[in-house]
PDB file of N, CA and C in Angstrom:
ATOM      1  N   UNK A   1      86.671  82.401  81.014  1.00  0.00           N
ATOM      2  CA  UNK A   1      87.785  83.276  80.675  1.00  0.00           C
ATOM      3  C   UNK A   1      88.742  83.355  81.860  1.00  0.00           C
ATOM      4  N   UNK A   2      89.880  83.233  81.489  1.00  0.00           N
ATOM      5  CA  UNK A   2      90.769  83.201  82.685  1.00  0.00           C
ATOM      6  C   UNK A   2      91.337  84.806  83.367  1.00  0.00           C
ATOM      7  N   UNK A   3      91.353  84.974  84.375  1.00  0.00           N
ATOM      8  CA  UNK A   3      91.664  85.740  84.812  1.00  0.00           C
ATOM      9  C   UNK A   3      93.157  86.197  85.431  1.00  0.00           C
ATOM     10  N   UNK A   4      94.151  87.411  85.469  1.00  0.00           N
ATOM     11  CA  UNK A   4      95.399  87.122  85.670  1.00  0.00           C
ATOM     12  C   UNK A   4      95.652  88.302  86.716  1.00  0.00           C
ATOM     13  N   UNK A   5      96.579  88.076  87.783  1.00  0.00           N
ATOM     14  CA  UNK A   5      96.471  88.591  88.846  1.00  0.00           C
ATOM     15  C   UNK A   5      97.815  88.876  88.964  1.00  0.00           C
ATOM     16  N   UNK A   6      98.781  90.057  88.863  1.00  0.00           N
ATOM     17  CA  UNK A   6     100.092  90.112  89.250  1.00  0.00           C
ATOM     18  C   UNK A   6     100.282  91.374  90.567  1.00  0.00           C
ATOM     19  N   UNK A   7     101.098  90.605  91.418  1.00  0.00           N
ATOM     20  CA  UNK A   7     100.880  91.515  93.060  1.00  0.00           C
ATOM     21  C   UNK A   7     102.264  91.515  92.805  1.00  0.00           C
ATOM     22  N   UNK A   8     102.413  93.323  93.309  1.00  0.00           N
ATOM     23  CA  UNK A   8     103.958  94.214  92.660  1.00  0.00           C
ATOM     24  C   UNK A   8     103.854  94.546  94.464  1.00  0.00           C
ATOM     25  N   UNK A   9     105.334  94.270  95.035  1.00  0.00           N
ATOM     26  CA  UNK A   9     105.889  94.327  96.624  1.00  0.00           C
ATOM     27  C   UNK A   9     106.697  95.684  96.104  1.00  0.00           C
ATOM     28  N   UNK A  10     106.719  96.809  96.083  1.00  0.00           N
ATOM     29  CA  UNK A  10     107.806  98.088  95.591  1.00  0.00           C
ATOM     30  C   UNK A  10     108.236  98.595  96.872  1.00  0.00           C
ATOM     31  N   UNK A  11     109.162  98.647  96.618  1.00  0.00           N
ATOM     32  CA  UNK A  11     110.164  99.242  98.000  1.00  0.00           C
ATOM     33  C   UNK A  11     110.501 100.473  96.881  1.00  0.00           C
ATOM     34  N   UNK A  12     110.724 101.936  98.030  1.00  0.00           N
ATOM     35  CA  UNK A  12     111.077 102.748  97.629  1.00  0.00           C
ATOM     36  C   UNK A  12     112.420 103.810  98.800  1.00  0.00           C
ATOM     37  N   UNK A  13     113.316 103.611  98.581  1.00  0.00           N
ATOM     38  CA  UNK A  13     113.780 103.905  99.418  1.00  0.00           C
ATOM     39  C   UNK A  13     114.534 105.630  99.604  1.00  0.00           C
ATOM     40  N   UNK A  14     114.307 106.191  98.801  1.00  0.00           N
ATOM     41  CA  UNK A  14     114.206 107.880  98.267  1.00  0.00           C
ATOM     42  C   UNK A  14     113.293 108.568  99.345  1.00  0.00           C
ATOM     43  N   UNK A  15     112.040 107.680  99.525  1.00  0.00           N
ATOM     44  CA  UNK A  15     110.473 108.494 100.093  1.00  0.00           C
ATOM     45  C   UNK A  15     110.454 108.492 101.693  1.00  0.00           C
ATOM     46  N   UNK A  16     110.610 109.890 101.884  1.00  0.00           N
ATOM     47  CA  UNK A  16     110.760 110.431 103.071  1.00  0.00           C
ATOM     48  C   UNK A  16     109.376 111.083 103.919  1.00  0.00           C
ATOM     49  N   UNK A  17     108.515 110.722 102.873  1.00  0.00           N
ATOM     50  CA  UNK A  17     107.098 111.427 103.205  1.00  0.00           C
ATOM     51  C   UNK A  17     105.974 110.524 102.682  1.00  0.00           C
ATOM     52  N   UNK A  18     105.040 110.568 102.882  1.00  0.00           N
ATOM     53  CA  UNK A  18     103.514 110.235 102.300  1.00  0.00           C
ATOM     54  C   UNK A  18     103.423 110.947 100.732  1.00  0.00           C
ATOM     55  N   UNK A  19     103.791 111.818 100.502  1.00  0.00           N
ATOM     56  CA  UNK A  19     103.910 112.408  99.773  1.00  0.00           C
ATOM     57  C   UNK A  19     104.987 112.158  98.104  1.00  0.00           C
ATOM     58  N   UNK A  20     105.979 111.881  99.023  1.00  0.00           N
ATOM     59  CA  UNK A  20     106.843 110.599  98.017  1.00  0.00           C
ATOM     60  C   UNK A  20     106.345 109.431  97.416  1.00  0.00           C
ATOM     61  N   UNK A  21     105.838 109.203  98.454  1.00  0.00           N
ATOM     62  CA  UNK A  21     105.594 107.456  98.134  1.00  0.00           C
ATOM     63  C   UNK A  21     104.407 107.823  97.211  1.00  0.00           C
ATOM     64  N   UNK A  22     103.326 108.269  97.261  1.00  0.00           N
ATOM     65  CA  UNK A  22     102.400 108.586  96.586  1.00  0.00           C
ATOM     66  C   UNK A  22     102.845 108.959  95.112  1.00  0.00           C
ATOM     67  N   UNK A  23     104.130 109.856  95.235  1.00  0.00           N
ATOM     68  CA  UNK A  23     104.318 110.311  93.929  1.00  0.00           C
ATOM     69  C   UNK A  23     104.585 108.878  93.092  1.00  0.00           C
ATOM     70  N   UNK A  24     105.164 108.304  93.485  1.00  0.00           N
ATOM     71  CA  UNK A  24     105.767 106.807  92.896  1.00  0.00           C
ATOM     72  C   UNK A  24     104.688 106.023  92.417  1.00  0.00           C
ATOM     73  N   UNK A  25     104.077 105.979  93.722  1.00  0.00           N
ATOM     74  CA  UNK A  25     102.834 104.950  93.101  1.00  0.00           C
ATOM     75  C   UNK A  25     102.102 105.423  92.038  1.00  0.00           C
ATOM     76  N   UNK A  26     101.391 106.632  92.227  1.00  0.00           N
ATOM     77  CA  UNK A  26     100.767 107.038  91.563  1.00  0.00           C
ATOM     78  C   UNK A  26     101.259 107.211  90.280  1.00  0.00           C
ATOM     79  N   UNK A  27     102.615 107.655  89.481  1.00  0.00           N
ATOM     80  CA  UNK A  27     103.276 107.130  88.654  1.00  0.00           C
ATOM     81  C   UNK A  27     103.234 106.266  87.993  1.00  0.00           C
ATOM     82  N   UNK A  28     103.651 104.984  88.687  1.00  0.00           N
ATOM     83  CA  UNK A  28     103.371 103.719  88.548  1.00  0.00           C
ATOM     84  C   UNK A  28     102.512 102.829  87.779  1.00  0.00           C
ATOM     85  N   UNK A  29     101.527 103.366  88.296  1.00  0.00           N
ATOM     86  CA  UNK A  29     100.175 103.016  88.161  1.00  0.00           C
ATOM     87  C   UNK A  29      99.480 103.627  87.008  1.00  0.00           C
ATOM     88  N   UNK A  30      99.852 104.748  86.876  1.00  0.00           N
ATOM     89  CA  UNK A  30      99.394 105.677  85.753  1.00  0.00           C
ATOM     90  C   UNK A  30     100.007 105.369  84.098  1.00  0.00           C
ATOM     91  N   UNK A  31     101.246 104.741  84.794  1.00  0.00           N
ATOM     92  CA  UNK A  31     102.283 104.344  83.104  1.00  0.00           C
ATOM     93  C   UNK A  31     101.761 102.832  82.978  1.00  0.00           C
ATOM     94  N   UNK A  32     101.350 102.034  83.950  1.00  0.00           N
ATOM     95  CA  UNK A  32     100.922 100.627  83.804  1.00  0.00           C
ATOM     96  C   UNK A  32      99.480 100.606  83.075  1.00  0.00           C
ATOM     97  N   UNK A  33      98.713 101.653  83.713  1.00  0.00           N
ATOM     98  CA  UNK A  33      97.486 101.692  83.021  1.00  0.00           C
ATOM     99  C   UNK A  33      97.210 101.968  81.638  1.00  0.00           C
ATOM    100  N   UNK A  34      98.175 102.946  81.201  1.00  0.00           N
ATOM    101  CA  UNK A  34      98.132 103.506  80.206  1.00  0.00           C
ATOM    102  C   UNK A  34      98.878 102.749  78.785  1.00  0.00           C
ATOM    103  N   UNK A  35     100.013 101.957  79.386  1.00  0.00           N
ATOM    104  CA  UNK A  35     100.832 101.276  78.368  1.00  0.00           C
ATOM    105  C   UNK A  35     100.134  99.622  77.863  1.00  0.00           C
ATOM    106  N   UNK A  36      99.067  99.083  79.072  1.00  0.00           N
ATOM    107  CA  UNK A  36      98.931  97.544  79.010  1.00  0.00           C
ATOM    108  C   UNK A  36      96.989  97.702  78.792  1.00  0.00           C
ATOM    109  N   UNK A  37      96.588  98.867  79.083  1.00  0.00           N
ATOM    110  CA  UNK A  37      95.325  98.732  79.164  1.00  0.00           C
ATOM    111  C   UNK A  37      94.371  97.967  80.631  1.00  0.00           C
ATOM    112  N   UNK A  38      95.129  97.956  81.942  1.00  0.00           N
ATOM    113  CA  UNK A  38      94.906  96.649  83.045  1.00  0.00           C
ATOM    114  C   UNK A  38      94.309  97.480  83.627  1.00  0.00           C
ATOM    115  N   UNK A  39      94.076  96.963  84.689  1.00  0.00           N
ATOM    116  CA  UNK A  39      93.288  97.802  86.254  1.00  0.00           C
ATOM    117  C   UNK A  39      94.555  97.649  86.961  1.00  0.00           C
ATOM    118  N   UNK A  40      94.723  98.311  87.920  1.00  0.00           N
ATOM    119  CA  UNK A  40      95.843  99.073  89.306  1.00  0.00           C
ATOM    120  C   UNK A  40      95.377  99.024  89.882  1.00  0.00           C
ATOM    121  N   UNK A  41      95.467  98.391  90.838  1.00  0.00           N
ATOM    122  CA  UNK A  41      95.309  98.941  92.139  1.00  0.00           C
ATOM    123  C   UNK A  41      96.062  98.881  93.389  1.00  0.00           C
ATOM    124  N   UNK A  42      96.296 100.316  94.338  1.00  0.00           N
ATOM    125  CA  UNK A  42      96.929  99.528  95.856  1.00  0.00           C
ATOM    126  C   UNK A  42      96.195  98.961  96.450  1.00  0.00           C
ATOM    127  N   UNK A  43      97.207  98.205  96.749  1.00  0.00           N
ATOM    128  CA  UNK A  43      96.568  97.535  97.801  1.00  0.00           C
ATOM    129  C   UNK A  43      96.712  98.035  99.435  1.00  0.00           C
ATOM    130  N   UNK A  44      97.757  98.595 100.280  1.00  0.00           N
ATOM    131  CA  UNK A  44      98.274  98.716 101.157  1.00  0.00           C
ATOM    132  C   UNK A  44      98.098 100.263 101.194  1.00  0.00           C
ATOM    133  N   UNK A  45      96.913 100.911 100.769  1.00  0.00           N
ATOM    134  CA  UNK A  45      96.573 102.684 100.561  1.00  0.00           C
ATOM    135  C   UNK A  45      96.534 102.861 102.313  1.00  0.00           C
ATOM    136  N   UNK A  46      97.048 104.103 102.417  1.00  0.00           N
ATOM    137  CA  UNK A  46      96.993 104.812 103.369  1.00  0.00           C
ATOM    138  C   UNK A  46      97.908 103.810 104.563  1.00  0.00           C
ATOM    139  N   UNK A  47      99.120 102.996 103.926  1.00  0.00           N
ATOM    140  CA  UNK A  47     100.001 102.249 105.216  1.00  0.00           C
ATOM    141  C   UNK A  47     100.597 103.043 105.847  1.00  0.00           C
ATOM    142  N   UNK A  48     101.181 102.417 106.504  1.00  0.00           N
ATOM    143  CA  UNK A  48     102.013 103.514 107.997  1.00  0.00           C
ATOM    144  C   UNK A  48     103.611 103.288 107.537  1.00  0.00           C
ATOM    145  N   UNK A  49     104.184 102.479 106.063  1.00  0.00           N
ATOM    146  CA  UNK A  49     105.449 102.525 105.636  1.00  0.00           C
ATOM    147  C   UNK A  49     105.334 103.283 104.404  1.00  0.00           C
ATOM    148  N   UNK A  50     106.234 104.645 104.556  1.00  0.00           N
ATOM    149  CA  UNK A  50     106.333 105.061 103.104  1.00  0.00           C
ATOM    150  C   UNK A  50     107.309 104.994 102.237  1.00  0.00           C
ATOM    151  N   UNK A  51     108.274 103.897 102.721  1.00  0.00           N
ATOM    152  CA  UNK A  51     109.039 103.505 101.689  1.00  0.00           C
ATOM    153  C   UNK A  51     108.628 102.129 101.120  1.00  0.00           C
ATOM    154  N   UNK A  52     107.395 101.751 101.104  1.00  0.00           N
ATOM    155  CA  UNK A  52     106.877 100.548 101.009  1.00  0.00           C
ATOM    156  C   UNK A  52     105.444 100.506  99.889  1.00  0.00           C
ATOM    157  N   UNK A  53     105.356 100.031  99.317  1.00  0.00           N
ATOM    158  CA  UNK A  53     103.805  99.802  98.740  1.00  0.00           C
ATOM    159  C   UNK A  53     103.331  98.813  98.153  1.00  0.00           C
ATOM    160  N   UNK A  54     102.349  97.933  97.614  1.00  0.00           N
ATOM    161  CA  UNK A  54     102.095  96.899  97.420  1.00  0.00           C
ATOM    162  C   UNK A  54     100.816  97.648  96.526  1.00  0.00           C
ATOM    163  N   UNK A  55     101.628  96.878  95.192  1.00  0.00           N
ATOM    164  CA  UNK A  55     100.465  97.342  93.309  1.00  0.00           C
ATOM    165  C   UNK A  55      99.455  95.623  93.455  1.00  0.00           C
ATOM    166  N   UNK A  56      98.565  96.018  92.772  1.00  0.00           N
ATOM    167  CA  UNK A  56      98.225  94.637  91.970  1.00  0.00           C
ATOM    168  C   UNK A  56      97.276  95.041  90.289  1.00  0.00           C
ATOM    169  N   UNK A  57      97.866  94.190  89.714  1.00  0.00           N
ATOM    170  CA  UNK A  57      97.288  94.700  88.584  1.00  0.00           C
ATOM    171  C   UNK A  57      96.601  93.101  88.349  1.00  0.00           C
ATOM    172  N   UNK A  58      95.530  93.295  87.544  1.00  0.00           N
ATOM    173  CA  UNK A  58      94.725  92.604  86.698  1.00  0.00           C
ATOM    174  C   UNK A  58      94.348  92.617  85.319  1.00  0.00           C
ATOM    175  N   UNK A  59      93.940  91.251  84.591  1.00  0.00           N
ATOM    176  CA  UNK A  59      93.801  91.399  83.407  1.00  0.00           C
ATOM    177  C   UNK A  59      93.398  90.197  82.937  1.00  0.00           C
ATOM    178  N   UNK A  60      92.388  90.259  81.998  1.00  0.00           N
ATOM    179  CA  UNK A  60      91.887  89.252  81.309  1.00  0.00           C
ATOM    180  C   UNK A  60      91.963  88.986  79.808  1.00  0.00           C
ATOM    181  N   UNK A  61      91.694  87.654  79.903  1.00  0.00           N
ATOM    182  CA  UNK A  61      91.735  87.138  78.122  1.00  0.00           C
ATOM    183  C   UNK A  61      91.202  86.198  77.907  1.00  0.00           C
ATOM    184  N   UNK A  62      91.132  85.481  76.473  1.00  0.00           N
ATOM    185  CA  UNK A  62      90.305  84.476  76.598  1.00  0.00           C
ATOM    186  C   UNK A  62      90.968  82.746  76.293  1.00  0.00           C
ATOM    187  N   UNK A  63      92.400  83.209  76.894  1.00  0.00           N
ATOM    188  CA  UNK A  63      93.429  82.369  76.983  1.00  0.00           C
ATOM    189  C   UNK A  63      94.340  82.145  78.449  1.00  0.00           C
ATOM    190  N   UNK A  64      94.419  81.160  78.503  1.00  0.00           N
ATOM    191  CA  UNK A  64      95.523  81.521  79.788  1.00  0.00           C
ATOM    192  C   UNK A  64      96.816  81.739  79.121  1.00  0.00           C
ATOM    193  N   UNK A  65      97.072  81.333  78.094  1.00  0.00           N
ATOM    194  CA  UNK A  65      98.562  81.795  77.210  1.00  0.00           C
ATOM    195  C   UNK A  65      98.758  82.982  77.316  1.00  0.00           C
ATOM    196  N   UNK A  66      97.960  83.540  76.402  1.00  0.00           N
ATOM    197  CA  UNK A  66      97.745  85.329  76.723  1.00  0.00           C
ATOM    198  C   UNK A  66      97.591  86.071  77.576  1.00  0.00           C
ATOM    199  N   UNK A  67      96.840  85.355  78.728  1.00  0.00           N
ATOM    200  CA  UNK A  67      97.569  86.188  80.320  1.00  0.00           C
ATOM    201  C   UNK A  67      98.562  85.555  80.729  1.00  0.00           C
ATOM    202  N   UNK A  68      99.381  84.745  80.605  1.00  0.00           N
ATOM    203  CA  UNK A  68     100.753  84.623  81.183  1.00  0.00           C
ATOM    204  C   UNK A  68     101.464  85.620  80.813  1.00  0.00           C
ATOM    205  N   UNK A  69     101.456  85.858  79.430  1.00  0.00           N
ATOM    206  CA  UNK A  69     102.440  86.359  78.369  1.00  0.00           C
ATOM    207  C   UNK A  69     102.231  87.740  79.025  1.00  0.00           C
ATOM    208  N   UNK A  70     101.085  88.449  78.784  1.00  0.00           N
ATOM    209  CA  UNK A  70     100.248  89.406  79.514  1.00  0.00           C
ATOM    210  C   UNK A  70     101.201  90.069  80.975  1.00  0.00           C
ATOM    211  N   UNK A  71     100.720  89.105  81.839  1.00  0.00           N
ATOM    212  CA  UNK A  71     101.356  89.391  82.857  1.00  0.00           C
ATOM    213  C   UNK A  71     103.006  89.529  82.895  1.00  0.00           C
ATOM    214  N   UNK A  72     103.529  89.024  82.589  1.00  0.00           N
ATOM    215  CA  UNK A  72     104.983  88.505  82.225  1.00  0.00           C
ATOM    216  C   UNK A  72     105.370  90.206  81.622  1.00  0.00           C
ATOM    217  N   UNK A  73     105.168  90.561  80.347  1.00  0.00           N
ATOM    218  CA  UNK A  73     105.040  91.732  79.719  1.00  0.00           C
ATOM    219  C   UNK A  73     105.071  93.057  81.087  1.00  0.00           C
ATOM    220  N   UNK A  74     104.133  92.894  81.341  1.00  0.00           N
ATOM    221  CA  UNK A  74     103.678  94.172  82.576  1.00  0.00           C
ATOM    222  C   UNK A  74     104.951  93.992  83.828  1.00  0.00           C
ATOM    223  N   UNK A  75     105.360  92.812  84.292  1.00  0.00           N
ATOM    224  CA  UNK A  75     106.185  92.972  85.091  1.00  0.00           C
ATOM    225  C   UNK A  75     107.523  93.164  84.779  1.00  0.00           C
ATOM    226  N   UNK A  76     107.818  92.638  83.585  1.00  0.00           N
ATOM    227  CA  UNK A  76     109.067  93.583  82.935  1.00  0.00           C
ATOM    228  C   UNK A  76     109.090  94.764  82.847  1.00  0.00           C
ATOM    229  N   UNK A  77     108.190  95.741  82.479  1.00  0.00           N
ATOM    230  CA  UNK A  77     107.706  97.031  82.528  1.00  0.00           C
ATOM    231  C   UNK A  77     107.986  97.752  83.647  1.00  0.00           C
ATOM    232  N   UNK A  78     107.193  97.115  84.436  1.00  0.00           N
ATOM    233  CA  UNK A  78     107.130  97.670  86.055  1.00  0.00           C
ATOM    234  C   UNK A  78     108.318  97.867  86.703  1.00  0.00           C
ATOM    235  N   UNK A  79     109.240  96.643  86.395  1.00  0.00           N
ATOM    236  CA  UNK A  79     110.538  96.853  86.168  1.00  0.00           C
ATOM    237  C   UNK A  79     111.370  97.711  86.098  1.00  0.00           C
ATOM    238  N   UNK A  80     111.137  98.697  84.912  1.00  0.00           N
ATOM    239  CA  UNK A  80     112.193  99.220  83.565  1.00  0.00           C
ATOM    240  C   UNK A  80     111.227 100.759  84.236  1.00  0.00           C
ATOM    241  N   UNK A  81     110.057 100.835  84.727  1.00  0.00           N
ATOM    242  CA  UNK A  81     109.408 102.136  85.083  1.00  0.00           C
ATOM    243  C   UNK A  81     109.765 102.117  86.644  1.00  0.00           C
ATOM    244  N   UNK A  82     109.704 101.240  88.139  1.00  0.00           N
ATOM    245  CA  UNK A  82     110.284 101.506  89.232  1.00  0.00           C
ATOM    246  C   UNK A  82     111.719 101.959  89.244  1.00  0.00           C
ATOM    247  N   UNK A  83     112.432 101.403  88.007  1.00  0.00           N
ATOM    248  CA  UNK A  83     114.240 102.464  88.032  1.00  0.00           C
ATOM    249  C   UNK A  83     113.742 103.438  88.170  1.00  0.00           C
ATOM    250  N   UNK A  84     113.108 103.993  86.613  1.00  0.00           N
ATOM    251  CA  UNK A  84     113.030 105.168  86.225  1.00  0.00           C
ATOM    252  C   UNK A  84     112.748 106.065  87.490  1.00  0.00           C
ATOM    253  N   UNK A  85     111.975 105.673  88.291  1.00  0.00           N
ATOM    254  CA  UNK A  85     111.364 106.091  88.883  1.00  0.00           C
ATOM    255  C   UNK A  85     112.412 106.525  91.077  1.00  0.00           C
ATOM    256  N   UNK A  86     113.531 105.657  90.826  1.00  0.00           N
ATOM    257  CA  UNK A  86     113.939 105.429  91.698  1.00  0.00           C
ATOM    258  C   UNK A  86     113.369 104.750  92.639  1.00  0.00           C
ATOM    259  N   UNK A  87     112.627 103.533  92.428  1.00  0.00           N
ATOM    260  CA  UNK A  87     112.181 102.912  93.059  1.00  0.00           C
ATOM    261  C   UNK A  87     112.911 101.223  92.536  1.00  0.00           C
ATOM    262  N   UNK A  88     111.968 100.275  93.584  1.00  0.00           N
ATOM    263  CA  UNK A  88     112.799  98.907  93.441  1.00  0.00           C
ATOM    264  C   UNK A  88     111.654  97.542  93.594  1.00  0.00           C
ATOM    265  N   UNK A  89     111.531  96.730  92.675  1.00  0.00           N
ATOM    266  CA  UNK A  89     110.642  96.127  93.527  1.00  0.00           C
ATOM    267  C   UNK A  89     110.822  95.134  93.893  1.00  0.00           C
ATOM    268  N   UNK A  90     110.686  94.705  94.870  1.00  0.00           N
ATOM    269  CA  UNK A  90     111.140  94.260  96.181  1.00  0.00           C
ATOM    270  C   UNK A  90     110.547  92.344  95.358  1.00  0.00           C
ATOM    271  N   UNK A  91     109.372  92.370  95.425  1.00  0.00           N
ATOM    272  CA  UNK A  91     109.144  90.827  94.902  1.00  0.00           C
ATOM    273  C   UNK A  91     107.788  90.944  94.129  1.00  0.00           C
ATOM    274  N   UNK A  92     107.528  90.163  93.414  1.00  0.00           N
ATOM    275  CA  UNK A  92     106.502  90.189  92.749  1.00  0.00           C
ATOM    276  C   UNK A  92     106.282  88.859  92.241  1.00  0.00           C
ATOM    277  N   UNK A  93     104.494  88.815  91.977  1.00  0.00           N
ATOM    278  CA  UNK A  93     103.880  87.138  91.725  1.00  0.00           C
ATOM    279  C   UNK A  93     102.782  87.295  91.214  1.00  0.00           C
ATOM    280  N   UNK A  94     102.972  86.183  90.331  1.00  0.00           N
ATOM    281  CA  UNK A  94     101.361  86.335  89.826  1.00  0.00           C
ATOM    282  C   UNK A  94     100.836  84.866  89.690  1.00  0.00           C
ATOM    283  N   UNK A  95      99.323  85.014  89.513  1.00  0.00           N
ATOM    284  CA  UNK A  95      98.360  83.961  89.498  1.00  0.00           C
ATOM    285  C   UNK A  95      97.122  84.010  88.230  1.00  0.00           C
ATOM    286  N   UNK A  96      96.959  83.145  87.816  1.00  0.00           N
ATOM    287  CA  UNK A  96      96.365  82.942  87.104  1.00  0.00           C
ATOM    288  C   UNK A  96      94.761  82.363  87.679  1.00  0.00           C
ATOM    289  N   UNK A  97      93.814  82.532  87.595  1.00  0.00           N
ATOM    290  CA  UNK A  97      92.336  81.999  88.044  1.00  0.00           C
ATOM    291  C   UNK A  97      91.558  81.446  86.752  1.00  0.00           C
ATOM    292  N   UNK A  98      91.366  79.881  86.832  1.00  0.00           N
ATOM    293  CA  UNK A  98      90.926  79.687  85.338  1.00  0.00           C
ATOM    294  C   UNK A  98      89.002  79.681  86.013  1.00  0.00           C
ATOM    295  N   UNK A  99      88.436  79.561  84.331  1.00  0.00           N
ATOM    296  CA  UNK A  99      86.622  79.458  85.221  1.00  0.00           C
ATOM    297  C   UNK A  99      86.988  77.835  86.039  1.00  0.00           C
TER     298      UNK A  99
END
């Protein structure tokens, strides 16, 4: 089963605190989880930039079609939810891992 790996670079440039940035991510992460069914995770928890953060989400299928599409889907999202959010993301990539 192939596995799909998309790493989200979010710049936030509003967040003046630990506290900001957290709000964002945590956001983030919470509308990604909830809308695609994936795992979240930071990667870069507890950095020393808080206008900065680095997502990665994961997800499997029993296609690599369906995690492209998959992934592809979620980063449009992530997209259309970092506005919302006043945030930006900076670059983003994904990988695919076949068995």
């Amino acid at each position: 089963m192939p596995i799909g790996k998309l790493t989200i670079e979010l710049s936030i440039p509003h967040a003046q605190s630990l506290k900001d940035r957290r709000q964002v991510v945590r956001s983030l992460k919470d509308k990604l989880r909830h809308a695609f069914n994936a795992s979240v995770a930071e990667m870069n928890e507890g950095g020393t930039l808080w206008n900065q953060a680095t997502l990665c989400v994961a997800v499997i299928s029993s296609s690599t079609q369906s995690v492209a599409q998959h992934l592809e889907s979620i980063d449009k999202a992530a997209s259309r939810i970092a506005s919302t959010l006043s945030a930006e993301i900076a670059d983003s990539y994904a990988e695919i891992l076949s068995d």
